[in-house]
N, C-alpha and C. Protein backbone atom coordinates (compact mmCIF):
# COMPACT_ATOMS: atom_id res chain seq x y z
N UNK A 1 0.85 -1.18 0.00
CA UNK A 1 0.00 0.00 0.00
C UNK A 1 0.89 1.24 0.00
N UNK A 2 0.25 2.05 -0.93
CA UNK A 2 0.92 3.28 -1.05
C UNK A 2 0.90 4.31 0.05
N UNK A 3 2.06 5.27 0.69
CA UNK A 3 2.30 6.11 1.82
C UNK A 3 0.94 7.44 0.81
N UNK A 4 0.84 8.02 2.28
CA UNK A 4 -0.06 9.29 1.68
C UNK A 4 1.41 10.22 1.87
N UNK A 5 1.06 11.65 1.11
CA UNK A 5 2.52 12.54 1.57
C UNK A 5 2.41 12.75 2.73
N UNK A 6 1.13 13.17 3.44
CA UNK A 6 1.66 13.44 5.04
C UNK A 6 2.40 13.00 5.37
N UNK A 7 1.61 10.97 5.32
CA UNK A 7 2.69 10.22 6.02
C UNK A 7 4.32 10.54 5.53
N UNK A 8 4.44 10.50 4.47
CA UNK A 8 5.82 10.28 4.22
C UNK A 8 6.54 11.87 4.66
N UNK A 9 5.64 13.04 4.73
CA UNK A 9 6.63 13.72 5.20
C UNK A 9 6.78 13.48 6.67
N UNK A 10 5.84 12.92 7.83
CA UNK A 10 6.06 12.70 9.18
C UNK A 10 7.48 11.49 9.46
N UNK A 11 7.35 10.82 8.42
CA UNK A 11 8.44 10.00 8.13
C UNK A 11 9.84 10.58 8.10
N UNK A 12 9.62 11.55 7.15
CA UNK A 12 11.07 12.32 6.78
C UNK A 12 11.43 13.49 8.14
N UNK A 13 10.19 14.18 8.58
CA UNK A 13 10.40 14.81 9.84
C UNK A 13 11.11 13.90 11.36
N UNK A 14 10.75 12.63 11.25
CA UNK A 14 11.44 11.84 12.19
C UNK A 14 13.05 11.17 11.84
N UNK A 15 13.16 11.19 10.47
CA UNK A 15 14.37 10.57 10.17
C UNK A 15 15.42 12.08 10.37
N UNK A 16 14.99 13.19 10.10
CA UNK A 16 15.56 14.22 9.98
C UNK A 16 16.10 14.72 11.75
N UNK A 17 15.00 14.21 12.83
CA UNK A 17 15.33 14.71 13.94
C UNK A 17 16.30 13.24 14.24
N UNK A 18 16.00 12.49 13.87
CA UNK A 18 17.13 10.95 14.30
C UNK A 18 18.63 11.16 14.28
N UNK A 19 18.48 11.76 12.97
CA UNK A 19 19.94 12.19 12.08
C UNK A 19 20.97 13.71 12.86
N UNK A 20 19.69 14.67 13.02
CA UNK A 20 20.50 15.69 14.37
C UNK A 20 20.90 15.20 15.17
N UNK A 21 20.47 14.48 16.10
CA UNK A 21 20.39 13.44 17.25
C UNK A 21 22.04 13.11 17.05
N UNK A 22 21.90 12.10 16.01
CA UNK A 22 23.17 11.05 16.10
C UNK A 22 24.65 12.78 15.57
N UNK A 23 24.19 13.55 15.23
CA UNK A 23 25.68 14.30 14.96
C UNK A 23 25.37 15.11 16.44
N UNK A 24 24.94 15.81 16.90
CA UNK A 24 24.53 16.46 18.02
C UNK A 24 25.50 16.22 18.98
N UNK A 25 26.19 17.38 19.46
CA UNK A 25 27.37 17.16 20.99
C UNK A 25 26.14 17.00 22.20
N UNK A 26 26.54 16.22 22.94
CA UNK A 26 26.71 14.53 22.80
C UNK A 26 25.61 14.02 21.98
N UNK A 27 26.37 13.06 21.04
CA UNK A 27 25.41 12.35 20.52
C UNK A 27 24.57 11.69 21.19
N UNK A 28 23.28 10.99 20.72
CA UNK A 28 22.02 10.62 21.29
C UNK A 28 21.10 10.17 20.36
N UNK A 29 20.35 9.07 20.73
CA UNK A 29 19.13 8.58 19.98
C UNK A 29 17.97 9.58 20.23
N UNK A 30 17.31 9.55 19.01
CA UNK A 30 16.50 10.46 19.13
C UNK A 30 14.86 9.45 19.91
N UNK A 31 15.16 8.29 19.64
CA UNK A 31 13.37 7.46 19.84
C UNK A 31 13.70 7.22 21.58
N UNK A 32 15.47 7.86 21.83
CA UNK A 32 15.38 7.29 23.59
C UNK A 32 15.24 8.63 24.48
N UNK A 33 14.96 9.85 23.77
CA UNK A 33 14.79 11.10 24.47
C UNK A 33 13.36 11.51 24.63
N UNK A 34 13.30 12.09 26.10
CA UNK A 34 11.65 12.16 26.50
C UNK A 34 10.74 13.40 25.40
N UNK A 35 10.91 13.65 24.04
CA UNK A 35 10.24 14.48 23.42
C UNK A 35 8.89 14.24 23.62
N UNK A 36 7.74 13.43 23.99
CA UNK A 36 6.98 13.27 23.84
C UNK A 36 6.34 13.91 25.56
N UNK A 37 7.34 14.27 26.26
CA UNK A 37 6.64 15.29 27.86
C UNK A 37 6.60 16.42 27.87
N UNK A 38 5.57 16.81 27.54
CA UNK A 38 5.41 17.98 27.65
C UNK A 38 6.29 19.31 28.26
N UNK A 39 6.27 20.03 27.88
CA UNK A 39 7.23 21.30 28.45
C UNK A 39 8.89 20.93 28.47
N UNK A 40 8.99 19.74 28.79
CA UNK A 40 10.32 19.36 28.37
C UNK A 40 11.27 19.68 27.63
N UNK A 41 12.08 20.39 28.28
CA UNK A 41 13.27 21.33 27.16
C UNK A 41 14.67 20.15 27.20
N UNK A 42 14.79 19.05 26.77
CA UNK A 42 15.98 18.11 26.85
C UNK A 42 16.99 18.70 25.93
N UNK A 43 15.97 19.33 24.55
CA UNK A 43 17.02 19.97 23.28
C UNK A 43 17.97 20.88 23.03
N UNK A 44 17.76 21.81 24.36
CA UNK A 44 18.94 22.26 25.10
C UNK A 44 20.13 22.00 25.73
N UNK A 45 20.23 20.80 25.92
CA UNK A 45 21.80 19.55 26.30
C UNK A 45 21.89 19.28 25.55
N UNK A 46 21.21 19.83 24.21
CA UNK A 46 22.37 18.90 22.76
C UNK A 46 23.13 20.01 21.95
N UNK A 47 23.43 20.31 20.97
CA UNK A 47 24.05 21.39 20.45
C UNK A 47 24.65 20.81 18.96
N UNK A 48 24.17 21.21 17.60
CA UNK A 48 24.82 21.11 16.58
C UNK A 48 25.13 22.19 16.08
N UNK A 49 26.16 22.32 15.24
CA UNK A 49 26.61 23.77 14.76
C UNK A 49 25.54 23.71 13.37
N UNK A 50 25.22 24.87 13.25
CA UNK A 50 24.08 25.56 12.23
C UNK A 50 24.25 24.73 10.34
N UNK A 51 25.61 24.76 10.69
CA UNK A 51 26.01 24.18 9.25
C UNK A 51 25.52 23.05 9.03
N UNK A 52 25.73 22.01 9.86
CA UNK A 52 25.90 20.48 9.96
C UNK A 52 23.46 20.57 10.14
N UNK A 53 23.27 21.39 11.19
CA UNK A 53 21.96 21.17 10.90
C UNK A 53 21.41 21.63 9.44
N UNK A 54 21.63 22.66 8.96
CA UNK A 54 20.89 22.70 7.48
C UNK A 54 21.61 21.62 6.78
N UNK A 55 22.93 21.32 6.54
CA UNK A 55 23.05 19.98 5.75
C UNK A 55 22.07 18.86 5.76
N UNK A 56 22.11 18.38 7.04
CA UNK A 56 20.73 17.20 7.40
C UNK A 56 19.68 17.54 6.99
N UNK A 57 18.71 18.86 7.47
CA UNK A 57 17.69 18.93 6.85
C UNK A 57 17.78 19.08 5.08
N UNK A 58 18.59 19.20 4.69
CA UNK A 58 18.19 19.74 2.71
C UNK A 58 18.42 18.26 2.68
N UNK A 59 19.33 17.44 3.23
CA UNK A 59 19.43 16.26 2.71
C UNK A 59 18.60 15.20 3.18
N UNK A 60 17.77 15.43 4.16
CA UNK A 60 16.41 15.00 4.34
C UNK A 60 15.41 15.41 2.99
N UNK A 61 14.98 16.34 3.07
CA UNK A 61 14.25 16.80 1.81
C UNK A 61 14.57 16.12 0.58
N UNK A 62 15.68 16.01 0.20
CA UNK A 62 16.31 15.21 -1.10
C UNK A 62 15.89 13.85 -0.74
N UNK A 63 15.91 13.25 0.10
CA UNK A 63 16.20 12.08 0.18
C UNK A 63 14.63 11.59 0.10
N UNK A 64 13.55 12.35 0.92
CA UNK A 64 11.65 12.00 0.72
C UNK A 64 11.32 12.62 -0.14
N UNK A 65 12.24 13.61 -0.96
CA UNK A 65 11.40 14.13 -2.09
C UNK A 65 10.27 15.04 -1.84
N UNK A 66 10.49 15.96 -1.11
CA UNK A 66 9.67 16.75 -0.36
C UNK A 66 9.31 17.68 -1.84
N UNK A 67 7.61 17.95 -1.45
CA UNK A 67 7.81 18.71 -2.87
C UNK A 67 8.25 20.53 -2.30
N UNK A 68 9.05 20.76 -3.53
CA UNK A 68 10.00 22.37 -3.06
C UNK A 68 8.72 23.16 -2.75
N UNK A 69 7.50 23.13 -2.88
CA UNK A 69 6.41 24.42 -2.17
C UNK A 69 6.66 24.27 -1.10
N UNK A 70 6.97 22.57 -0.21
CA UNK A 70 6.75 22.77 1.45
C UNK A 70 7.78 22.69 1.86
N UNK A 71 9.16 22.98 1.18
CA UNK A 71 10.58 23.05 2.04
C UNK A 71 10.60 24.13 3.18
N UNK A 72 10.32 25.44 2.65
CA UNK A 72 10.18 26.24 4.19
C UNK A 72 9.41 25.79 5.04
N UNK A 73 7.90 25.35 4.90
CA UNK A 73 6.99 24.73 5.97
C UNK A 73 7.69 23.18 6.52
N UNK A 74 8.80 22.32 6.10
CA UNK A 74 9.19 21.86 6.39
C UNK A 74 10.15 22.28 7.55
N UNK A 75 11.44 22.94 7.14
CA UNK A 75 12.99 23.72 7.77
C UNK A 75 11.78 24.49 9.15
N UNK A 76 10.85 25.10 8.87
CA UNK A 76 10.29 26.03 10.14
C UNK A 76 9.83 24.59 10.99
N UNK A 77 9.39 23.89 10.77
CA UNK A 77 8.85 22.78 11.49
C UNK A 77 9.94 21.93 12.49
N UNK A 78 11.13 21.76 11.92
CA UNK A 78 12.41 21.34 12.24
C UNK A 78 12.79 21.95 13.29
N UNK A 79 12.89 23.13 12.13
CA UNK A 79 13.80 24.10 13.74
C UNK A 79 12.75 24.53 14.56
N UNK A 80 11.69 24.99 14.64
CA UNK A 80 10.73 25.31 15.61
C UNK A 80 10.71 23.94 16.82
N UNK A 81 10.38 23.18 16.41
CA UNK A 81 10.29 21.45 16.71
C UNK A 81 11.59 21.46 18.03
N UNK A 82 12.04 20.00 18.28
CA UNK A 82 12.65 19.39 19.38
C UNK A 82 13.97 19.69 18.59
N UNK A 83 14.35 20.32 17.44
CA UNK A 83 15.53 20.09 17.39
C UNK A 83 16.73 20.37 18.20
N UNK A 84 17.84 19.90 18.39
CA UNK A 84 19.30 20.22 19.03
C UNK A 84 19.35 21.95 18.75
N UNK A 85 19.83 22.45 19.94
CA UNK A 85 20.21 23.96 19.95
C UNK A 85 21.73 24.47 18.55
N UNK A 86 21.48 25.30 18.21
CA UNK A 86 22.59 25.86 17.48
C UNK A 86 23.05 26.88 17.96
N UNK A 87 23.13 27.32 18.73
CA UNK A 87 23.63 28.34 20.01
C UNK A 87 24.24 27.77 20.79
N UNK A 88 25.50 28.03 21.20
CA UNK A 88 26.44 27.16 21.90
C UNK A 88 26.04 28.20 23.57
N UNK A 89 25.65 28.31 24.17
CA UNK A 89 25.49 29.14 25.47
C UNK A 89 26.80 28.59 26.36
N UNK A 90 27.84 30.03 27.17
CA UNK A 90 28.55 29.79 27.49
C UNK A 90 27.67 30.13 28.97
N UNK A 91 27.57 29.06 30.44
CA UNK A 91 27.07 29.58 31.64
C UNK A 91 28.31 29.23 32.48
């Protein structure tokens, strides 16, 4: 049976946060972090540099074939989302 696009973009939105995850200082699985509790800010103990995150996401997009109308509604979804911080905060 054929994927609908939702599905396949919820697909590509999870492979895309998997993939931050595994480059992310410290690396980490993304299916073993509590994203699913509410208020929960965990995405703040991770940290990828800005570069390495837009690489993953365009190469997410390439890879599900996202159609190019919803690449920004995609990238805002990402980064809005659980992703790893790109702000290195010195405390």
């Amino acid at each position: 049976m054929r994927k609908s696009y939702q599905e396949k973009v919820d697909l590509a939105i999870m492979h895309c946060y998997r993939q931050l995850y595994a480059c992310a200082t410290p690396p980490a699985k993304f299916d073993d972090l509590p994203y699913k509790d509410k208020g929960s800010r965990f995405y703040m103990d991770y940290y990828i540099p800005e570069d390495v995150l837009m690489n993953i996401i365009n190469d997410t997009l390439k890879i599900f074939k996202i159609h190019k109308s919803d690449h920004q509604v995609f990238i805002r979804t990402i980064l809005l989302g659980c992703s790893p911080t790109s702000n290195k905060l010195e405390i």
